[in-house]
N, C-alpha and C. Protein backbone atom coordinates (compact mmCIF):
# COMPACT_ATOMS: atom_id res chain seq x y z
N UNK A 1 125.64 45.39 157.54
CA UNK A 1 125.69 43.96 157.21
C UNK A 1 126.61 43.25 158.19
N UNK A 2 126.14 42.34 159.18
CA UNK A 2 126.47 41.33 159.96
C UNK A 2 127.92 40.70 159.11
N UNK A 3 128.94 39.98 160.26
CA UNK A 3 130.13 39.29 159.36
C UNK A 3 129.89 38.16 159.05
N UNK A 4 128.25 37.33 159.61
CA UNK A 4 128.41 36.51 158.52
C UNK A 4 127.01 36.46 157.75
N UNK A 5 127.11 37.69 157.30
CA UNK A 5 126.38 37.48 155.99
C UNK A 5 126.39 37.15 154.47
N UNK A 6 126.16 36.75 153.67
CA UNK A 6 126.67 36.19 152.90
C UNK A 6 127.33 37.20 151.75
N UNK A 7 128.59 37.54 151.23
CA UNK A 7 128.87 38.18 150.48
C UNK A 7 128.51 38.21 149.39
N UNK A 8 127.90 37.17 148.96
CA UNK A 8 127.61 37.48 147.08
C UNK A 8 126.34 36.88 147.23
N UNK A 9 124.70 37.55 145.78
CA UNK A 9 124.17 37.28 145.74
C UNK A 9 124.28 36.76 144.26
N UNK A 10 123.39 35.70 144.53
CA UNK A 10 123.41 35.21 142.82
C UNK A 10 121.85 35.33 142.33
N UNK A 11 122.16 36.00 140.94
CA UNK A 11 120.89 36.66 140.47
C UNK A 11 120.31 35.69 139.36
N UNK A 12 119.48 34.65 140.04
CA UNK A 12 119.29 33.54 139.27
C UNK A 12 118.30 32.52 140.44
N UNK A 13 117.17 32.14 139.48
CA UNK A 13 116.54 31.22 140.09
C UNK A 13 116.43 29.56 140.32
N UNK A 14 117.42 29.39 139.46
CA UNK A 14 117.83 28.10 139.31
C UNK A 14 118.23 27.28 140.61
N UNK A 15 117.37 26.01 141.00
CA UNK A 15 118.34 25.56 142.06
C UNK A 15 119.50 24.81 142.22
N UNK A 16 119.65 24.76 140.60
CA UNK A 16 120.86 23.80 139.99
C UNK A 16 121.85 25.02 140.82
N UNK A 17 122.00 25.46 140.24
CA UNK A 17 122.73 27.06 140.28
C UNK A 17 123.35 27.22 141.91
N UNK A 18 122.16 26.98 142.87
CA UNK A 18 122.01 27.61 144.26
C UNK A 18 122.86 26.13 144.61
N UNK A 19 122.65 24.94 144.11
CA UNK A 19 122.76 23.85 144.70
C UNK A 19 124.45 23.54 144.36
N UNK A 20 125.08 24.09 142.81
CA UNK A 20 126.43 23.97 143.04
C UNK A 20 126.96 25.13 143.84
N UNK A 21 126.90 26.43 144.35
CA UNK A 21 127.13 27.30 144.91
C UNK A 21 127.40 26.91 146.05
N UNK A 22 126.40 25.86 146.57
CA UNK A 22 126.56 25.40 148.05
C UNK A 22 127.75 24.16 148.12
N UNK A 23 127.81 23.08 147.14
CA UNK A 23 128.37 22.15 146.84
C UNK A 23 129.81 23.07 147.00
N UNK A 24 130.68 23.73 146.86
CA UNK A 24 131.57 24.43 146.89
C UNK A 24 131.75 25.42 148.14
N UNK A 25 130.57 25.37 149.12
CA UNK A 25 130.78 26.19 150.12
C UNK A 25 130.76 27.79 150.19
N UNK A 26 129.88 28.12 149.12
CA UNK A 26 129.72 29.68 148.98
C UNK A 26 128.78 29.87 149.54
N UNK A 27 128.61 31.07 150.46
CA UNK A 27 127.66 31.47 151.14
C UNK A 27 127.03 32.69 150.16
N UNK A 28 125.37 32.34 149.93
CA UNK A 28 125.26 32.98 148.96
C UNK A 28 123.56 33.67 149.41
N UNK A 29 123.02 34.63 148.47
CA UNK A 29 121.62 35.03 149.07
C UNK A 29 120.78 34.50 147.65
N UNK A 30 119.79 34.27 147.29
CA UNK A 30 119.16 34.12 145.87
C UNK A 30 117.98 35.51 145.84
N UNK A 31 118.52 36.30 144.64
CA UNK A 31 117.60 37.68 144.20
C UNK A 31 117.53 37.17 142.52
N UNK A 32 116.84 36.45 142.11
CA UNK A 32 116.22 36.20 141.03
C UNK A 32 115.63 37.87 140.14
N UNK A 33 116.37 37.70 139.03
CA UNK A 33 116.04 38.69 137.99
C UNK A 33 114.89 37.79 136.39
N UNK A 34 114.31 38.56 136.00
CA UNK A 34 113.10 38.23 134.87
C UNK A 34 114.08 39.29 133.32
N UNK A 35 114.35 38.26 132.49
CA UNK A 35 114.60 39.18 131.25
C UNK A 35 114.26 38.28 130.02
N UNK A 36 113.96 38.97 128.94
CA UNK A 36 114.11 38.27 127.56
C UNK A 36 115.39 38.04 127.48
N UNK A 37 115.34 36.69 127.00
CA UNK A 37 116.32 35.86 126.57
C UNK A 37 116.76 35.66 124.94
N UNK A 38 115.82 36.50 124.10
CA UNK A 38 115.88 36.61 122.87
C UNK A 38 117.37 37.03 121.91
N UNK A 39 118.03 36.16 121.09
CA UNK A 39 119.24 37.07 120.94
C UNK A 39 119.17 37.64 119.89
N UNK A 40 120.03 38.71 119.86
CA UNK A 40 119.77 39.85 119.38
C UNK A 40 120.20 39.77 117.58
N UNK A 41 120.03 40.42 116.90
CA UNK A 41 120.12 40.15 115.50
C UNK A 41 121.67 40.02 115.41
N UNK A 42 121.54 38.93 114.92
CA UNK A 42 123.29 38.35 114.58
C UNK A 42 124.52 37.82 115.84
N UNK A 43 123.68 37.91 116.69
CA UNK A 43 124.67 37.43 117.89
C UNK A 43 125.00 36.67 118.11
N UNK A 44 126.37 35.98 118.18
CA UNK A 44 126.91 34.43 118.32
C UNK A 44 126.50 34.07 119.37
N UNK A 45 126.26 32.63 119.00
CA UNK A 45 125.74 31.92 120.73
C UNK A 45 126.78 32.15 121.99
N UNK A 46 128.16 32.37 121.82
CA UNK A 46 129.10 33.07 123.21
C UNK A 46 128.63 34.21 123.48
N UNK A 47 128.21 34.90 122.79
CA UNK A 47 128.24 36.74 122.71
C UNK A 47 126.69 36.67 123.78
N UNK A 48 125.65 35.58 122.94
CA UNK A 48 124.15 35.73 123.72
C UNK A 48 124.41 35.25 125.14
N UNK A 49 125.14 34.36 125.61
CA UNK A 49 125.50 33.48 126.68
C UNK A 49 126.13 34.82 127.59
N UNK A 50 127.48 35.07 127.00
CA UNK A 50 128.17 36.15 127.96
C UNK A 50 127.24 37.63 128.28
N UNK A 51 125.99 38.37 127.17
CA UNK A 51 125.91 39.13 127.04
C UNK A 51 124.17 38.73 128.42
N UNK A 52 123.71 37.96 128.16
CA UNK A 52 122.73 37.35 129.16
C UNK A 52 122.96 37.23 130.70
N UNK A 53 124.35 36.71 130.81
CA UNK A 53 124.75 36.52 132.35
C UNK A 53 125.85 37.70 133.09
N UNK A 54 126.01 39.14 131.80
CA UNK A 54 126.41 40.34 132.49
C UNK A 54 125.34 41.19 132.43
N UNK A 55 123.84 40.46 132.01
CA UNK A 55 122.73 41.40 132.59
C UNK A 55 121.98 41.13 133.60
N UNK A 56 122.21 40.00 133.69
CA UNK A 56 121.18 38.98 134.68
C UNK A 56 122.65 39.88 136.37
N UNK A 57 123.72 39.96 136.07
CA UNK A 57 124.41 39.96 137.16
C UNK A 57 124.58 41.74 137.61
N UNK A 58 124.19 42.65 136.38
CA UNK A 58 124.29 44.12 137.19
C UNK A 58 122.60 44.13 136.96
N UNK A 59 121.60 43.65 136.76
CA UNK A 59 120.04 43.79 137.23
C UNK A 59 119.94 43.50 138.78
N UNK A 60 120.91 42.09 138.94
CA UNK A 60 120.80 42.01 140.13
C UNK A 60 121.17 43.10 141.03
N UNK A 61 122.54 43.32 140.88
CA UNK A 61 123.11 44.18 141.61
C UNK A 61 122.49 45.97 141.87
N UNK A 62 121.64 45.96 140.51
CA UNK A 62 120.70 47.00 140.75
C UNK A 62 119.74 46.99 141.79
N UNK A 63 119.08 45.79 142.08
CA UNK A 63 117.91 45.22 142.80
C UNK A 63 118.43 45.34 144.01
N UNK A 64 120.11 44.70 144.53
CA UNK A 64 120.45 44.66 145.74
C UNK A 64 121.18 46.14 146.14
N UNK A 65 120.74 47.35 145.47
CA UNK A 65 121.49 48.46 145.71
C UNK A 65 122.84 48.60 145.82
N UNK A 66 123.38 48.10 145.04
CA UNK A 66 124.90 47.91 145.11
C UNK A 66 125.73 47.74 146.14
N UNK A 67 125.04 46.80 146.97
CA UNK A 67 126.20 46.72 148.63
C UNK A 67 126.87 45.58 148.32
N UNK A 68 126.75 44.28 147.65
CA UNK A 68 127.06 42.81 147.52
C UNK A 68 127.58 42.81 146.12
N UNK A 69 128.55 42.24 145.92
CA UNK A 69 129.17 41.04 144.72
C UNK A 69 127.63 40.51 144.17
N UNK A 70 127.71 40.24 142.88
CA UNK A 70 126.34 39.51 142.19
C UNK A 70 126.59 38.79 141.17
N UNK A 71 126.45 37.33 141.38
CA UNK A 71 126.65 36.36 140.12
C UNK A 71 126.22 36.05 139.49
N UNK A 72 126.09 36.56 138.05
CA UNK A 72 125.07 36.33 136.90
C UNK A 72 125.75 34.76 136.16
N UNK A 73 124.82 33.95 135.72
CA UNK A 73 124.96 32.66 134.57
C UNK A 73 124.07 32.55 133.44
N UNK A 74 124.03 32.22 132.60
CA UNK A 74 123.41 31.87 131.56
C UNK A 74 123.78 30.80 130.45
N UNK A 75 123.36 29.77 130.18
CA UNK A 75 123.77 28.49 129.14
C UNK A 75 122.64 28.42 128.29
N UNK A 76 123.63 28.01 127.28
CA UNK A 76 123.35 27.95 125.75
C UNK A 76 123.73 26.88 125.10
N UNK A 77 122.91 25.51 124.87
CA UNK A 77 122.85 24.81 123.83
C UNK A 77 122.94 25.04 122.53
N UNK A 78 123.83 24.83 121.62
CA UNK A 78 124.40 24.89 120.43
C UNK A 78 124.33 23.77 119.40
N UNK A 79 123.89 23.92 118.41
CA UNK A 79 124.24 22.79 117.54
C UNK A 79 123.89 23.23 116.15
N UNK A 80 125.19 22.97 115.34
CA UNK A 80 125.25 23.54 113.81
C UNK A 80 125.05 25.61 113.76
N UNK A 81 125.45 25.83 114.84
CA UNK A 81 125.33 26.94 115.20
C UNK A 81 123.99 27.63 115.41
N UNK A 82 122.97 26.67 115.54
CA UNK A 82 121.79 27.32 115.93
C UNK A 82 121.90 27.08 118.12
N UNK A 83 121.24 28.31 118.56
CA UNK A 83 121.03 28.16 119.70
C UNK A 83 119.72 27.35 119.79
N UNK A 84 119.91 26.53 120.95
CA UNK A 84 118.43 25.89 121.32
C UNK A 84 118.00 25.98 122.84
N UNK A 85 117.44 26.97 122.92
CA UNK A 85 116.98 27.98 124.66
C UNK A 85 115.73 26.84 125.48
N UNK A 86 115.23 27.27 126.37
CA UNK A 86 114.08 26.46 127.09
C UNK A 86 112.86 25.97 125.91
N UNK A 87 112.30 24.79 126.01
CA UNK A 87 111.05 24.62 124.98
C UNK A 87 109.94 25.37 125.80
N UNK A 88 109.55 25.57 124.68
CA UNK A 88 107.68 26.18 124.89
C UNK A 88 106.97 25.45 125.20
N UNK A 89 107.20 24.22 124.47
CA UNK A 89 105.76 23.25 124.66
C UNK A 89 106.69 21.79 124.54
N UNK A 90 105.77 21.20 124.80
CA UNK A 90 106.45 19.48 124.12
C UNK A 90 106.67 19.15 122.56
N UNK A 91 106.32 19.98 121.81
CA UNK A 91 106.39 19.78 120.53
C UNK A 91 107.69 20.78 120.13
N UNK A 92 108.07 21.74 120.97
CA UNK A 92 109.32 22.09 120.67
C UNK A 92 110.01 21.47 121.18
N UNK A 93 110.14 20.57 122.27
CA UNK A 93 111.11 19.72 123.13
C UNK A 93 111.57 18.54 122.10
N UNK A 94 110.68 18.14 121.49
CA UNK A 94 110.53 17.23 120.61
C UNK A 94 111.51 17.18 119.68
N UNK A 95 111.23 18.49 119.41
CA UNK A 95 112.23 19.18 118.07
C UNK A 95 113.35 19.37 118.18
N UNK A 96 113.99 19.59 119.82
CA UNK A 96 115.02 19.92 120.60
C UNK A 96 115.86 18.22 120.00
N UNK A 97 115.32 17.90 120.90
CA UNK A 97 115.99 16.68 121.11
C UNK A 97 115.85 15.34 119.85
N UNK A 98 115.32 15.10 119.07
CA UNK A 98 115.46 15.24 117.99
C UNK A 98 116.70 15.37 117.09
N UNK A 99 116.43 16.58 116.97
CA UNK A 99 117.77 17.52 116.51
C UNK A 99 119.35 16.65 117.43
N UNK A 100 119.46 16.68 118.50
CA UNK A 100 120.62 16.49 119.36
C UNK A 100 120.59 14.99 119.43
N UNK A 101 119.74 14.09 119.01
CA UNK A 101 119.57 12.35 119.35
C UNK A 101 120.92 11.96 118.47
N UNK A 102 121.71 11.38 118.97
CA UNK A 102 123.13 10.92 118.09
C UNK A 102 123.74 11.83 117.60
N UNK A 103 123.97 12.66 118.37
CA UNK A 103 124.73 13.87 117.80
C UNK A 103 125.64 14.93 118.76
N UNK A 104 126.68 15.25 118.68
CA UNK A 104 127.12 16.01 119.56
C UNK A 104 126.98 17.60 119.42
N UNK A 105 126.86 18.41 120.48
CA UNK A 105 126.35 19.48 120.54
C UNK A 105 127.28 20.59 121.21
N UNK A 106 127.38 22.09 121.51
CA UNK A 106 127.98 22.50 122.55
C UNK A 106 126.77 23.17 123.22
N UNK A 107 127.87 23.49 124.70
CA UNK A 107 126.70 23.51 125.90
C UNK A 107 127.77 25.52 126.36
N UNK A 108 127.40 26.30 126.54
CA UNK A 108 127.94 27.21 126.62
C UNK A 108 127.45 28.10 128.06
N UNK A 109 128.32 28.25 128.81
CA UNK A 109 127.82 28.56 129.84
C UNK A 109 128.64 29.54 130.07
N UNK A 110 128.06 30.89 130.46
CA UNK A 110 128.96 32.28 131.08
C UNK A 110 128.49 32.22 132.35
N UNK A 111 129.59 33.41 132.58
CA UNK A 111 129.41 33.38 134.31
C UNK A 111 129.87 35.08 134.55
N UNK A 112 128.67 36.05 135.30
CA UNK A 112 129.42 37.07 135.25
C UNK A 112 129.53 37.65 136.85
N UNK A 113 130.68 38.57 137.20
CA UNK A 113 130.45 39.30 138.49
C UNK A 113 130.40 40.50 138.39
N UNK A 114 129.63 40.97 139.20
CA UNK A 114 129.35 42.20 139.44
C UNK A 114 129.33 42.87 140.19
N UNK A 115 130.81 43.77 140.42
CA UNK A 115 131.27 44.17 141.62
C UNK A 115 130.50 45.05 142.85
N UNK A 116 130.56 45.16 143.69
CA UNK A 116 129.81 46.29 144.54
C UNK A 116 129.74 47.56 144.12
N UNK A 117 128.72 48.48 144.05
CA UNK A 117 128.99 49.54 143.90
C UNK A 117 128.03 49.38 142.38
N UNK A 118 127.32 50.57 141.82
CA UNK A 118 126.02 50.25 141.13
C UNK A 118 127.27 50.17 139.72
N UNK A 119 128.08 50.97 139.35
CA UNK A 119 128.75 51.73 138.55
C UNK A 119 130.21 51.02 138.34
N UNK A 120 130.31 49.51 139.18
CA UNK A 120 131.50 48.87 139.46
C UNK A 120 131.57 48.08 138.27
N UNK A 121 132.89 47.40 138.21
CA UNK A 121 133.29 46.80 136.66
C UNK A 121 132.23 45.02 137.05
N UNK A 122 132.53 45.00 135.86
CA UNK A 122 131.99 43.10 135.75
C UNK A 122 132.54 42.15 134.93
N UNK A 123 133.01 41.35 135.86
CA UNK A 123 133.92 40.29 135.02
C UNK A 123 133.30 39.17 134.87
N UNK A 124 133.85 38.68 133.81
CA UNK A 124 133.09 37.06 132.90
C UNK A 124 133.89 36.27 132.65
N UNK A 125 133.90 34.72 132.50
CA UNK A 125 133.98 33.96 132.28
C UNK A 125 133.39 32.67 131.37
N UNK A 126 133.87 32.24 130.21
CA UNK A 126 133.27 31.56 129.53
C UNK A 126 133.30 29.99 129.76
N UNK A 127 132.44 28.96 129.80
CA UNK A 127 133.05 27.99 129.93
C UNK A 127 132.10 27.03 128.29
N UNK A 128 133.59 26.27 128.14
CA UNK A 128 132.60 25.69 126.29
C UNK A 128 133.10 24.01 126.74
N UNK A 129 131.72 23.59 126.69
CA UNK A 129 132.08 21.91 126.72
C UNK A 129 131.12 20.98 125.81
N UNK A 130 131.50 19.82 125.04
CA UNK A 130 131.12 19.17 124.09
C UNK A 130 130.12 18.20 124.89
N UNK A 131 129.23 17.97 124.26
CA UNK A 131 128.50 16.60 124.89
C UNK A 131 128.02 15.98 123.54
N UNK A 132 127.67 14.37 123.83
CA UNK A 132 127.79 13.76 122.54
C UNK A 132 126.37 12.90 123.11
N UNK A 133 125.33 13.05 122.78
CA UNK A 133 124.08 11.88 122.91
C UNK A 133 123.86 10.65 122.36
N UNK A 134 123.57 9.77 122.88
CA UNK A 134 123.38 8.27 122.15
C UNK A 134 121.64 9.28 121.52
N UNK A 135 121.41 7.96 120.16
CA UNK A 135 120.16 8.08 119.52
C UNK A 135 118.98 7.77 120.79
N UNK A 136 118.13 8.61 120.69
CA UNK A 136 116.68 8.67 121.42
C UNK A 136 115.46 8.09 120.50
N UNK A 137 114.67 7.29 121.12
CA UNK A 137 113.55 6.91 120.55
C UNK A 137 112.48 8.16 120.83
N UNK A 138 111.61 7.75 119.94
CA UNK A 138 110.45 8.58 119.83
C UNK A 138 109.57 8.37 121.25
N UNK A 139 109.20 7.38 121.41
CA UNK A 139 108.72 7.07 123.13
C UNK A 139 109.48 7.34 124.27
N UNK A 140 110.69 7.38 124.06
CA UNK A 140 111.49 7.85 125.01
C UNK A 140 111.26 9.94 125.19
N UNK A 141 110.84 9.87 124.08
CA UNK A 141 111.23 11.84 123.99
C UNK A 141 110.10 11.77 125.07
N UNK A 142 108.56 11.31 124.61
CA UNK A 142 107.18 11.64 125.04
C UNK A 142 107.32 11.20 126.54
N UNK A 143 107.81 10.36 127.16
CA UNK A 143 107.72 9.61 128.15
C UNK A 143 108.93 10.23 128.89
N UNK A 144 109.91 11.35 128.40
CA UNK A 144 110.83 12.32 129.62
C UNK A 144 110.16 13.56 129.60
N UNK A 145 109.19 14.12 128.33
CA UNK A 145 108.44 15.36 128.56
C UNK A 145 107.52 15.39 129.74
N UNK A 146 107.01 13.85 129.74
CA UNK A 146 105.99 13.83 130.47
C UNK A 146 106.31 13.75 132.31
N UNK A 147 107.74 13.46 132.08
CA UNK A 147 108.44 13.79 133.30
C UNK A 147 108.30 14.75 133.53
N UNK A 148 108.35 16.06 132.81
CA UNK A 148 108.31 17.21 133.53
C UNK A 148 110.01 17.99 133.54
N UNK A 149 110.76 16.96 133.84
CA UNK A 149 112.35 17.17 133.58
C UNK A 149 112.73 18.53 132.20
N UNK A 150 112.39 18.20 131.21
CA UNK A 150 112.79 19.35 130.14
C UNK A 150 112.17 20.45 130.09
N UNK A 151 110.94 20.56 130.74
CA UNK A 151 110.56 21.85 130.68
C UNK A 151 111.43 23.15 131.86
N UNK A 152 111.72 24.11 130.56
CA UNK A 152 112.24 25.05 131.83
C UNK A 152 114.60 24.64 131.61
N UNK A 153 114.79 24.39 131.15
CA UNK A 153 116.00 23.75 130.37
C UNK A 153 116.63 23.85 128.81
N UNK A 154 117.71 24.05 128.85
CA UNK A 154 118.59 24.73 127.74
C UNK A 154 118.54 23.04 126.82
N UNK A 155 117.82 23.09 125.76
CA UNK A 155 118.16 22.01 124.95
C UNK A 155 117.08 20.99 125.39
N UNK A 156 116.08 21.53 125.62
CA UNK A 156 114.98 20.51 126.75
C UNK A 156 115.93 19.22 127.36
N UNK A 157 116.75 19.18 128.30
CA UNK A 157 117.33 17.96 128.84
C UNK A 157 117.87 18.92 129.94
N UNK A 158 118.21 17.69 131.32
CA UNK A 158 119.33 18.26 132.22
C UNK A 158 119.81 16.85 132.34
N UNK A 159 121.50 17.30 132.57
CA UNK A 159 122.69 16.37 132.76
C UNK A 159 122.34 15.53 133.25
N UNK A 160 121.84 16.74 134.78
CA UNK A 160 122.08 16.04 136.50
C UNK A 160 121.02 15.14 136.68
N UNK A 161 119.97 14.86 135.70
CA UNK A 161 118.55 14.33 136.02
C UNK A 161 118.43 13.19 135.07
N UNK A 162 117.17 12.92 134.86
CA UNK A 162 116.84 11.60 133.96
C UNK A 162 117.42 11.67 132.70
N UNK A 163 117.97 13.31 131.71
CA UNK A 163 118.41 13.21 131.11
C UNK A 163 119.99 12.80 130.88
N UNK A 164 120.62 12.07 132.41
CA UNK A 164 121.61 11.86 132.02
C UNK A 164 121.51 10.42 131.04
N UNK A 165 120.54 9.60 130.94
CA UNK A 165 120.58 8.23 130.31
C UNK A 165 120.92 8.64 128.93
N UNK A 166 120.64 9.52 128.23
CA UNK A 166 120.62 9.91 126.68
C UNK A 166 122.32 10.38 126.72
N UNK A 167 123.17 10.66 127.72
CA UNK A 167 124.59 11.00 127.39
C UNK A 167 125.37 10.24 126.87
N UNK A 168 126.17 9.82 125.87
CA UNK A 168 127.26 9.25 126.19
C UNK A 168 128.62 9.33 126.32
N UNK A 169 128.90 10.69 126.15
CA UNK A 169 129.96 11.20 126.79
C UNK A 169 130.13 12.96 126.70
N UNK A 170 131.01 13.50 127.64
CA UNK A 170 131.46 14.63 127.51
C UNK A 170 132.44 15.30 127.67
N UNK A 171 132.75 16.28 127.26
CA UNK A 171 134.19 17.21 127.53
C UNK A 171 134.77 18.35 127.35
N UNK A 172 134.85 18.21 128.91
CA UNK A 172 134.30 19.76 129.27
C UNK A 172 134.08 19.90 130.88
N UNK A 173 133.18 20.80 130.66
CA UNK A 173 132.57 20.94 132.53
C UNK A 173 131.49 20.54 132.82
N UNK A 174 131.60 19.60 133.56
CA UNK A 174 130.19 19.02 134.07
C UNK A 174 129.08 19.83 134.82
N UNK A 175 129.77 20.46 135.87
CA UNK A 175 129.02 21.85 136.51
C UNK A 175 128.86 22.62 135.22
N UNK A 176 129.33 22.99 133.90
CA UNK A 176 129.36 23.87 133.14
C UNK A 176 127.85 23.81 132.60
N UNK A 177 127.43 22.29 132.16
CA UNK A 177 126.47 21.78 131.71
C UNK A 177 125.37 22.05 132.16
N UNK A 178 125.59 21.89 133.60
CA UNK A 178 124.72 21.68 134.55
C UNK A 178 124.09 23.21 134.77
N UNK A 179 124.87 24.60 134.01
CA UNK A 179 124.53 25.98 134.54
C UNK A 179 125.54 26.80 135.26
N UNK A 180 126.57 26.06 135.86
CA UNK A 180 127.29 26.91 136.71
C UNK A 180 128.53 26.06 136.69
N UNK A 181 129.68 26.66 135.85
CA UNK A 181 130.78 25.99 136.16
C UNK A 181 131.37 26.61 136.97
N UNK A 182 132.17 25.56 137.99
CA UNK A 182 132.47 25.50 138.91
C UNK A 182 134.03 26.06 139.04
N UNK A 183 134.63 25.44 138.19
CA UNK A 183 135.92 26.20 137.78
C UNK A 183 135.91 27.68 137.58
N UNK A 184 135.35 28.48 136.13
CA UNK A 184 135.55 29.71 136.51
C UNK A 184 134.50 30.38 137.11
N UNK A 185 133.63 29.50 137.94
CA UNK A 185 133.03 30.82 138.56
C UNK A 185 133.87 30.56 140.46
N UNK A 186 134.82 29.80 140.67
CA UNK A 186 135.83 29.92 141.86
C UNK A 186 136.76 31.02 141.19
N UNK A 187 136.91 30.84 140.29
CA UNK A 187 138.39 31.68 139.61
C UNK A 187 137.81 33.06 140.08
N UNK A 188 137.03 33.45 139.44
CA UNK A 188 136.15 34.61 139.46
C UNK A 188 136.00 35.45 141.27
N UNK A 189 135.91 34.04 141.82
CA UNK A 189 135.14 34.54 143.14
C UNK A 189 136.84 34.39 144.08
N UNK A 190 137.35 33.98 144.03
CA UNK A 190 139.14 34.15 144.71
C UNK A 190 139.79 35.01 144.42
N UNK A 191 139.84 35.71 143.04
CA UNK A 191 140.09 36.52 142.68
C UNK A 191 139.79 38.01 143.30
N UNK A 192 138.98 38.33 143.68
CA UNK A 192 138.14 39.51 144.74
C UNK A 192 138.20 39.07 145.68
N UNK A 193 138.92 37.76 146.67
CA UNK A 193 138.54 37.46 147.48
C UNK A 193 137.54 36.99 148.48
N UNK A 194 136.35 36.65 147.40
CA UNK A 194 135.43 36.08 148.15
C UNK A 194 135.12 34.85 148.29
N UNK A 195 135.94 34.47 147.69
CA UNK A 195 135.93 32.52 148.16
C UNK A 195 137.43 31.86 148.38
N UNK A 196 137.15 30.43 149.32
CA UNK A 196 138.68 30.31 149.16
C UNK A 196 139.62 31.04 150.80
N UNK A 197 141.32 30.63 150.78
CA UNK A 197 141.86 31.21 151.05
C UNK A 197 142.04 32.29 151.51
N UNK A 198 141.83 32.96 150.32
CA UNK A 198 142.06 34.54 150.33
C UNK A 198 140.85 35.37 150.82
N UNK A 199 139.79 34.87 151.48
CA UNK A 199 138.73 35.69 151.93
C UNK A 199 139.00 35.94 153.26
């Protein structure tokens, strides 16, 4: 491996993901992993979040033969303690948002690494931030599905996109929201030395 190749791959297809990675100056490779996202009988929405983005991050690291660092994420929309994952259709989006119209929710985002080496440790990071929605009309739901925007999205909405009009406030991590907080996944990556200073 060349010295400037990129030290960490992130095991995730998201370009939210790829796009704060870069926003921060990480030189990164994208090896996209496929898993059920289903959580498991009785699992708190932190436990599904953290337990999702330390598989998504040693699958990767399986895939890349253990030569590279590998950054797993995963977020989880919360509300009344039910998780609310990508919609199926527009009639679950519906239901999504709905549910979240005038109401505040949590947005739960892990972050895991996965050291070199197939058999190496993996560290996580949780990040928990509140968001609070103004009320949504019924034409408004049909007329952002039809955007295309919620499909493929935790809570059918994204921050960074048309769904920011439905916010009216938050607190917390904005990158957190967005999939990839930015805070501990630097903590994470300075820490080993791969971002930052200390690299």
């Amino acid at each position: 491996m060349s010295a400037a190749s990129p030290l960490i791959v992130l095991a995730s297809a998201s370009p939210r993901r790829r796009e704060l990675l870069a926003q921060i100056g990480v030189p990164h490779v994208v090896l996209p992993v496929d898993m059920d996202e289903s959580p498991l009988q009785g699992e708190t929405p932190a436990g599904l979040a953290a337990r999702l983005a330390r598989s998504k991050a040693i699958a990767g690291r399986r895939r890349d033969g253990g030569e590279r660092a590998v950054l797993g994420a995963d977020t989880v929309v919360v509300l009344d303690n039910q998780v609310f994952g990508k919609p199926g259709d527009a009639a679950d989006a519906r239901r999504m948002l709905q549910a979240l119209s005038g109401r505040g929710h949590q947005v739960l985002t892990a972050v895991a690494l996965a050291l070199p080496g197939l058999d190496g440790p993996v560290l996580e990071q949780l990040s928990q931030s509140e968001v609070h929605m103004r009320a949504i009309g019924s034409d408004e739901i049909t007329a952002y599905w039809a955007s295309g925007e919620p499909a493929g999205k935790a809570g059918a909405y994204a921050i960074q996109g048309r769904g920011a009009v439905f916010i009216r406030h938050i607190r917390g991590s904005y990158s957190g929201v967005m999939g990839l907080p930015l805070y501990e996944t630097a903590q994470l990556l300075q820490a080993q030395g791969l971002y930052g200073e200390t690299r």
